[in-house]
Protein backbone atom coordinates (compact mmCIF):
# COMPACT_ATOMS: atom_id res chain seq x y z
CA UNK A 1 0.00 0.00 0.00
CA UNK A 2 2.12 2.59 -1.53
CA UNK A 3 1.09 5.94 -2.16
CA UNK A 4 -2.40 5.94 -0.58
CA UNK A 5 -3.28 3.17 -3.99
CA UNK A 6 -4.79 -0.42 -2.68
CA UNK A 7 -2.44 -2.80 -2.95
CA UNK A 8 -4.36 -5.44 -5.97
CA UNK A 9 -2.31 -8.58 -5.48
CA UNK A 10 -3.74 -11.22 -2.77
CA UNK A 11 -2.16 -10.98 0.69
CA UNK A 12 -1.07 -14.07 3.05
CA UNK A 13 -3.03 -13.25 6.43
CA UNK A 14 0.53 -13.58 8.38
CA UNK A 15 1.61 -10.98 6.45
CA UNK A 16 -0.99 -9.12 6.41
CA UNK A 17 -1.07 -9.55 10.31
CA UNK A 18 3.02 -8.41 10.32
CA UNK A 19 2.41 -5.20 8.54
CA UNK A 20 -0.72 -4.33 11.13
CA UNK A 21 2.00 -4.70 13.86
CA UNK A 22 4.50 -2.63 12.17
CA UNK A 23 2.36 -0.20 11.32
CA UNK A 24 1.08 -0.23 15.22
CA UNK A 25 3.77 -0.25 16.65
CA UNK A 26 3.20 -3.25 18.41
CA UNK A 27 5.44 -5.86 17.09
CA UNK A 28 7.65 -5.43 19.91
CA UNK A 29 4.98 -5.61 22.73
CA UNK A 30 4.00 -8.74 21.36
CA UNK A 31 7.16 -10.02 21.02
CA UNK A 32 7.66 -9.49 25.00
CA UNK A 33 4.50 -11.73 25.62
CA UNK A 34 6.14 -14.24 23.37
CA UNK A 35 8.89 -13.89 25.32
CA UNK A 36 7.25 -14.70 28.69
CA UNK A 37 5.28 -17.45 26.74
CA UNK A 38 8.53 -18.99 25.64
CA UNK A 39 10.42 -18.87 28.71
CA UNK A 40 10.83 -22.28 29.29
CA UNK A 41 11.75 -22.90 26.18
CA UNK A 42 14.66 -20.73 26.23
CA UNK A 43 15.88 -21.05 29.68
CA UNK A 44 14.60 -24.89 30.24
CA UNK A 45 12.51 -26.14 33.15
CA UNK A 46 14.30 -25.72 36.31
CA UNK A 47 15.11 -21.76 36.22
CA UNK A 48 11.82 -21.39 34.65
CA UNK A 49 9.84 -22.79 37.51
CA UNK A 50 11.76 -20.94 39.89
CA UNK A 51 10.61 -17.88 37.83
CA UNK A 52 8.42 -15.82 39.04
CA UNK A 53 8.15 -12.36 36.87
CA UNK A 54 9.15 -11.31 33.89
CA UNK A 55 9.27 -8.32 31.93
CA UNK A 56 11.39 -6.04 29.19
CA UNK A 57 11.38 -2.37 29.93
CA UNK A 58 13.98 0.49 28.08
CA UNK A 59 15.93 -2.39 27.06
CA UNK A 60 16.49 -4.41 30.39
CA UNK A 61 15.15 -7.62 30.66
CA UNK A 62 14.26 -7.63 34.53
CA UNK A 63 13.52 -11.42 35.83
CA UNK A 64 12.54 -12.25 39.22
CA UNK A 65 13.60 -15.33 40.71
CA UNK A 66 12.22 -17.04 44.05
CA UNK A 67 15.65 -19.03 44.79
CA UNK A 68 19.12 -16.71 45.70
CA UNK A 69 21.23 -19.58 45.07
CA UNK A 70 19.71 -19.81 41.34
CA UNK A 71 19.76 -15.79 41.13
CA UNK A 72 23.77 -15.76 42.21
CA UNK A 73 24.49 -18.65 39.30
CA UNK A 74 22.32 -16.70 36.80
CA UNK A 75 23.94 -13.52 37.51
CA UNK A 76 27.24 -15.10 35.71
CA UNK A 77 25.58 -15.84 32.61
CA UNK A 78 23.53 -12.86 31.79
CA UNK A 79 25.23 -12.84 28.57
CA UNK A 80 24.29 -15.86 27.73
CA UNK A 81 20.50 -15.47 28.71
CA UNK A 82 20.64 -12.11 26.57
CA UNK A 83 22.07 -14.39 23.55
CA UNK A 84 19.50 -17.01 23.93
CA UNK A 85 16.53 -14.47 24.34
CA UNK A 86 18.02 -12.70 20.85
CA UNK A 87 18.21 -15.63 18.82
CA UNK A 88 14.53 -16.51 19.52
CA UNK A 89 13.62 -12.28 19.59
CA UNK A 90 15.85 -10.75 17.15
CA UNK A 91 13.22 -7.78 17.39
CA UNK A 92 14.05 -7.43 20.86
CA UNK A 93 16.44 -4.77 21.83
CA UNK A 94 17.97 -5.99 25.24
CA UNK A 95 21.05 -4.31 26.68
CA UNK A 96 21.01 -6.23 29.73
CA UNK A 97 19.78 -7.98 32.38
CA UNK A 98 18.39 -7.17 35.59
CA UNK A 99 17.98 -9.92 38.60
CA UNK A 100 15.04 -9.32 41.36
């Protein structure tokens, strides 16, 4: 949809979908709930149980975790966590990492 002019060629609905986010600006909010949806996923089972928040805001991923012991080991590998939650998200802008 250049120009104002109807686009004439058929549309996939994904795409369609993609460009209404864009255009929203709300591809990145919905990437965060994919995020927290995907947790597990990305971090496995154990630290995701013993999550119990988790949000993105200005570019810090803040996660709050019920065990210190688990908190202390993640706090070495915040790195890592940031390179796992990019490769899912590359969307998401995440600078660092911030343990509650």
């Amino acid at each position: 949809m250049e120009d104002g002019k109807r686009n004439k060629q058929p549309e996939g609905v994904g795409n369609a979908i993609e460009r209404l986010l864009e255009s929203y600006q709300l591809k990145e909010k919905y990437s965060q709930i994919d995020l927290v949806d995907s947790w597990e996923e990305i971090v496995g089972k154990q630290v995701a149980s013993k999550t119990k928040t988790i949000f993105l805001k200005d570019e810090k991923l803040f996660i709050e975790i019920i065990s210190a012991p688990l908190k202390n080991e993640l706090n070495y590998k915040k790195a890592l966590i940031i390179e796992m939650v990019r490769k899912k998200f590359p969307n998401l802008v995440i600078q660092t990492v911030i343990f509650r």
